[in-house]
Protein backbone atom coordinates (compact mmCIF):
# COMPACT_ATOMS: atom_id res chain seq x y z
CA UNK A 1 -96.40 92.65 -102.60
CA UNK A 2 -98.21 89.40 -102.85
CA UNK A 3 -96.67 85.92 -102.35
CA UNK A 4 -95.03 85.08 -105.67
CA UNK A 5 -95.08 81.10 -104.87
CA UNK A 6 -97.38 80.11 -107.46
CA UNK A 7 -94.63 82.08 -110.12
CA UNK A 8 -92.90 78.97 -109.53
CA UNK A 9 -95.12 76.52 -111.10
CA UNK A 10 -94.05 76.96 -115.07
CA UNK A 11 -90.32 76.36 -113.38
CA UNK A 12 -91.60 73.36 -111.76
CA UNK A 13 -92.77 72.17 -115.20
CA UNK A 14 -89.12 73.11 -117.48
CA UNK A 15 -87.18 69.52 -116.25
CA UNK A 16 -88.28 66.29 -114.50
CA UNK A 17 -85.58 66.81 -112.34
CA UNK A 18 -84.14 69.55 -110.61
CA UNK A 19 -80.18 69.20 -109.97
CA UNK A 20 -79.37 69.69 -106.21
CA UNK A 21 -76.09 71.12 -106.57
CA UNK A 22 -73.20 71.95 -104.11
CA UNK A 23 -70.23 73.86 -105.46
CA UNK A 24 -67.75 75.91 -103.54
CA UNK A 25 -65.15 76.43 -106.73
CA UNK A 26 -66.20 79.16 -109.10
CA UNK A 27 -64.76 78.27 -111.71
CA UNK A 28 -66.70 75.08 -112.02
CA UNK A 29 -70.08 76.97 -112.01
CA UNK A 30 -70.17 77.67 -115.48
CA UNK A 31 -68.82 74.70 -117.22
CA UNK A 32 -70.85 72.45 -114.82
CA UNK A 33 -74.03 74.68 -115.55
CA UNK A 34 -73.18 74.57 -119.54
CA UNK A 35 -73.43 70.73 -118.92
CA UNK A 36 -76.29 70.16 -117.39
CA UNK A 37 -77.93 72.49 -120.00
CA UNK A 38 -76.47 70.72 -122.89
CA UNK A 39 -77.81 67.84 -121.57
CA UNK A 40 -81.63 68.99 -121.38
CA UNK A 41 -81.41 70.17 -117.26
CA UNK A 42 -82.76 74.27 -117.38
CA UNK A 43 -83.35 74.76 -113.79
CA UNK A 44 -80.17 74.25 -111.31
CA UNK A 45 -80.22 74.39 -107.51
CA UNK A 46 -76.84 75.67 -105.87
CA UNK A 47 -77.17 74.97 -102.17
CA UNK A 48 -75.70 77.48 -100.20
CA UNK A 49 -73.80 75.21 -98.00
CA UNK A 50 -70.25 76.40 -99.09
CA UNK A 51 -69.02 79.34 -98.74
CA UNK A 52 -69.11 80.50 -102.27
CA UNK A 53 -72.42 79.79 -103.22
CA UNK A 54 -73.55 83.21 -104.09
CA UNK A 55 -70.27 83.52 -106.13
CA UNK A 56 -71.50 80.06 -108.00
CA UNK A 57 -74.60 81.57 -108.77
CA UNK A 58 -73.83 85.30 -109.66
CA UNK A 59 -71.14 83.43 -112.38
CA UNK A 60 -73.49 81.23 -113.84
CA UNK A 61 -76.51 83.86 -114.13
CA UNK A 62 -73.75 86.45 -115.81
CA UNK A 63 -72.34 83.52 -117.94
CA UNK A 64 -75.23 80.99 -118.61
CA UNK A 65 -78.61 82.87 -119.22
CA UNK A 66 -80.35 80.31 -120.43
CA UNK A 67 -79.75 78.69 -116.92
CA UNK A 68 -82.82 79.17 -114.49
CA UNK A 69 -81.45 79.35 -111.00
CA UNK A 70 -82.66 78.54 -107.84
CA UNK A 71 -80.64 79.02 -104.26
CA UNK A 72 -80.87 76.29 -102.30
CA UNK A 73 -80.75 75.63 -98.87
CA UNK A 74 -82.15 79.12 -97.66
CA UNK A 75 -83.13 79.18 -94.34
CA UNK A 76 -83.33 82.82 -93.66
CA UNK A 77 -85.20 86.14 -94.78
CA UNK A 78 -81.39 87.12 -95.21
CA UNK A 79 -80.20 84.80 -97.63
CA UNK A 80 -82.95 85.22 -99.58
CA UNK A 81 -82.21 88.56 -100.21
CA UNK A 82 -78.68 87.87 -100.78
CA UNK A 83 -80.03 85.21 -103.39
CA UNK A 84 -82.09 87.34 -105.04
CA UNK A 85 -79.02 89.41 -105.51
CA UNK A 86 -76.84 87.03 -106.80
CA UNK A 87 -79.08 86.18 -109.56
CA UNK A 88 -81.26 83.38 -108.00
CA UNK A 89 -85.04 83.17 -109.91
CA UNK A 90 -86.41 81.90 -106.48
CA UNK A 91 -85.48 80.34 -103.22
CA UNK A 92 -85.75 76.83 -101.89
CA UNK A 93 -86.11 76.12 -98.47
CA UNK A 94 -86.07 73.21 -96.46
CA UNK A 95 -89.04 74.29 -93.90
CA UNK A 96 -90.56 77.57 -93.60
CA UNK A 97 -89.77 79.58 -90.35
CA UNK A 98 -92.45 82.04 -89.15
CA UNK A 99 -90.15 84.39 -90.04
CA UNK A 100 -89.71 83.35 -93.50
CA UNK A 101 -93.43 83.63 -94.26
CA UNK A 102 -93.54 87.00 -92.50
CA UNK A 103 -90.71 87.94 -95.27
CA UNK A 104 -92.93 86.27 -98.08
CA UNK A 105 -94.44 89.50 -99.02
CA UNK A 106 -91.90 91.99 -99.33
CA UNK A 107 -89.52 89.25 -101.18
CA UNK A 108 -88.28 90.29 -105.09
CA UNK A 109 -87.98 86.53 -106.12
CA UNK A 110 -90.63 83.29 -105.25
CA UNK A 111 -89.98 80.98 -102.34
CA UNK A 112 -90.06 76.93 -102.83
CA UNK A 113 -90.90 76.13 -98.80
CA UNK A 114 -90.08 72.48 -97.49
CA UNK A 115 -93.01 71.02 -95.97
CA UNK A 116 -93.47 67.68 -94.43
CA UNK A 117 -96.66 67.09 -92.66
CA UNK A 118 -99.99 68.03 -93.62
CA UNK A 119 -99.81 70.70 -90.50
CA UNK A 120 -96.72 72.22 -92.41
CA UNK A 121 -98.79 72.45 -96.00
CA UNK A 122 -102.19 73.61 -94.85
CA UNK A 123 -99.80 76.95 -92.89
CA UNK A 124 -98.28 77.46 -95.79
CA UNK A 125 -101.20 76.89 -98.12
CA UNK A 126 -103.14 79.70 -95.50
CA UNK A 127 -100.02 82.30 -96.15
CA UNK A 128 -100.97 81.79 -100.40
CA UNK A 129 -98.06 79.00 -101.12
CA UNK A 130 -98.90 76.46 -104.02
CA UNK A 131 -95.61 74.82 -104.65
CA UNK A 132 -93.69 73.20 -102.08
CA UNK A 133 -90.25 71.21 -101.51
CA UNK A 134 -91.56 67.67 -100.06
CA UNK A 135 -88.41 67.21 -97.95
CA UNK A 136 -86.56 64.64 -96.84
CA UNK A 137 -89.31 62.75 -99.43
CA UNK A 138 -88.34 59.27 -98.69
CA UNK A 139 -87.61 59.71 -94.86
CA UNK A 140 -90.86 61.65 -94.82
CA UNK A 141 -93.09 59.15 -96.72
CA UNK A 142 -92.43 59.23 -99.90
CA UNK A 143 -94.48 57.95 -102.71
CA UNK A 144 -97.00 56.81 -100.26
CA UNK A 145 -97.12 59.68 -98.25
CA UNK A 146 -97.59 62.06 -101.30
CA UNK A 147 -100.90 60.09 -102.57
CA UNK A 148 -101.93 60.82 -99.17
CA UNK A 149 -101.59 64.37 -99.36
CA UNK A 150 -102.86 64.44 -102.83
CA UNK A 151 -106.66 63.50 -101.36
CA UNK A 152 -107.08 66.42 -99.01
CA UNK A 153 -105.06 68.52 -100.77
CA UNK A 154 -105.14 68.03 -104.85
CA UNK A 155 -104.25 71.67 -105.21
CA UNK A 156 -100.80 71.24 -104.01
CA UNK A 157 -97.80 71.14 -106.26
CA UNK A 158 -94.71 69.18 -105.00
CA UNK A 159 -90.76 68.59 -105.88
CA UNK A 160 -89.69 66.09 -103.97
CA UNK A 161 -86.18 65.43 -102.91
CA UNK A 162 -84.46 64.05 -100.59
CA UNK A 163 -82.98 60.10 -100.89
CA UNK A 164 -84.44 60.20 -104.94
CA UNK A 165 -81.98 58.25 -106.74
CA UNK A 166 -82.78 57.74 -110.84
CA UNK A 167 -84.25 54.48 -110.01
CA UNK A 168 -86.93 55.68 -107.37
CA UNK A 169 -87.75 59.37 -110.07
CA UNK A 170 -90.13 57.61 -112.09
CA UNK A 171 -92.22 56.22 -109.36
CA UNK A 172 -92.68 60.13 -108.21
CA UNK A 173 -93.13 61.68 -111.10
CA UNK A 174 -95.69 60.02 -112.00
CA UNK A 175 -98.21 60.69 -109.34
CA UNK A 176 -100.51 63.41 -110.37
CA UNK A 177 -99.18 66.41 -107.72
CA UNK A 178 -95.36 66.31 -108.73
CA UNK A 179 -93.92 68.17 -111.53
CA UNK A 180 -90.57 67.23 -110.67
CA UNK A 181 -88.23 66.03 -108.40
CA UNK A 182 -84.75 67.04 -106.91
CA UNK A 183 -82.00 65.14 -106.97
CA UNK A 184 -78.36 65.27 -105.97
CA UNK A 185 -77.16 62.24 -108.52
CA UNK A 186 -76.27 64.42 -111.92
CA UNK A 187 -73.26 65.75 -110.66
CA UNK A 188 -71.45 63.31 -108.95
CA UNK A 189 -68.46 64.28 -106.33
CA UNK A 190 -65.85 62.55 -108.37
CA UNK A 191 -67.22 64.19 -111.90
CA UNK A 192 -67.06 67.77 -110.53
CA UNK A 193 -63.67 67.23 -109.03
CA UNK A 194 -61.77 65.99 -112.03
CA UNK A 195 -63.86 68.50 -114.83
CA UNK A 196 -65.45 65.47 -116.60
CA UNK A 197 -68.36 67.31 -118.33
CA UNK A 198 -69.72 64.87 -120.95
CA UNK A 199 -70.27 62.48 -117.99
CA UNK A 200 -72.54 65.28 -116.12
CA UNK A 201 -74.44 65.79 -119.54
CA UNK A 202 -74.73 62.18 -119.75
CA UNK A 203 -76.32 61.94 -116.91
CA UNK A 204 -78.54 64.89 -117.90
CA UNK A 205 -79.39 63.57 -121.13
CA UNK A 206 -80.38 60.41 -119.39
CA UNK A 207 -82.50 62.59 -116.18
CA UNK A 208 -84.20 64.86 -118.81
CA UNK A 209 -85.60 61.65 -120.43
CA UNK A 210 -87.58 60.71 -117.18
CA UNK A 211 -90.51 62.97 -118.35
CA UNK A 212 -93.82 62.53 -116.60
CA UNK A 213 -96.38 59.73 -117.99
């Protein structure tokens, strides 16, 4: 099986931002998935930094099909697989391991690899990759550092995330190789713990609104 990465691409293209999401408590993943939707947000990334991450995701892909999920944080040939699984449409990585490309070809879903440095985007663009994770995108560079790439490589396809606050989104979205960026800011700690939906739409409404120039 070929690499799928370039499946990724209409994904890349549904929201302006991509929610980075963390969620150990099940029973949050569908209400909290039902508000970002409301509010315009189709693609969600749960992280799988808790323990129930796969849970989170199997809920909301039974519950919320309109939801396009993506599993976060995968850093293994393993958890891919488990993602896939769950109900994950493709992976997102923060780097990409030798032994994550080796896995690129037998995988059922698309990988989103992390890349930082030109080194790490022409090895993955070699292995077929077309989409990538610019992570941590304002430790790494940022704005500057993706009209850089965007010379040498105009082919290339970024979300960036990574210290993107709603203030900063605008400045990356509208450079020509970014379809979107990630961002952690649409569901705040304090929102998810006390069930306040219509804020997490809110901000939604107010994230899907930052549409590319």
């Amino acid at each position: 099986m070929p690499n799928q990465n370039p499946a990724i691409k209409p994904f890349m293209r549904l929201s302006p931002v991509i929610p980075v999401l963390v969620v150990d408590d099940t029973d949050k993943a569908i209400p909290l998935a039902r508000a970002l939707i409301t509010g315009g947000i189709k693609v969600l990334e749960i992280t799988l930094r808790t323990p129930n991450a796969l849970s989170v995701i199997s809920e909301i892909a039974r519950h919320v099909p309109d939801a396009v999920l993506a599993a976060g944080t995968v850093t293994t040939p393993e958890q891919w697989d488990a993602a896939a699984r769950a109900g994950a449409r493709f992976a997102v990585s923060p780097g990409l391991t030798p032994r994550m490309l080796d896995a690129a070809g037998q995988a059922t879903i698309p990988l989103l690899p992390g890349v930082a440095t030109a080194s790490e985007l022409m090895t993955a663009m070699d292995a077929g990759f077309e989409c990538f994770k610019f992570f941590p995108a304002q430790q790494a560079g940022g704005v500057g550092m993706l009209k850089a790439l965007g010379g040498p490589f105009a082919q290339a396809l970024f979300c960036p995330t990574g210290g993107i606050t709603p203030d900063t989104a605008a400045d990356y979205l509208a450079l020509p190789n970014v379809a979107c960026v990630g961002g952690s800011w649409l569901a705040p700690a304090t929102a998810m713990a006390s069930g306040d939906w219509p804020a997490i739409t809110a901000l939604a409404q107010a994230a899907s609104r930052l549409r590319k120039p």
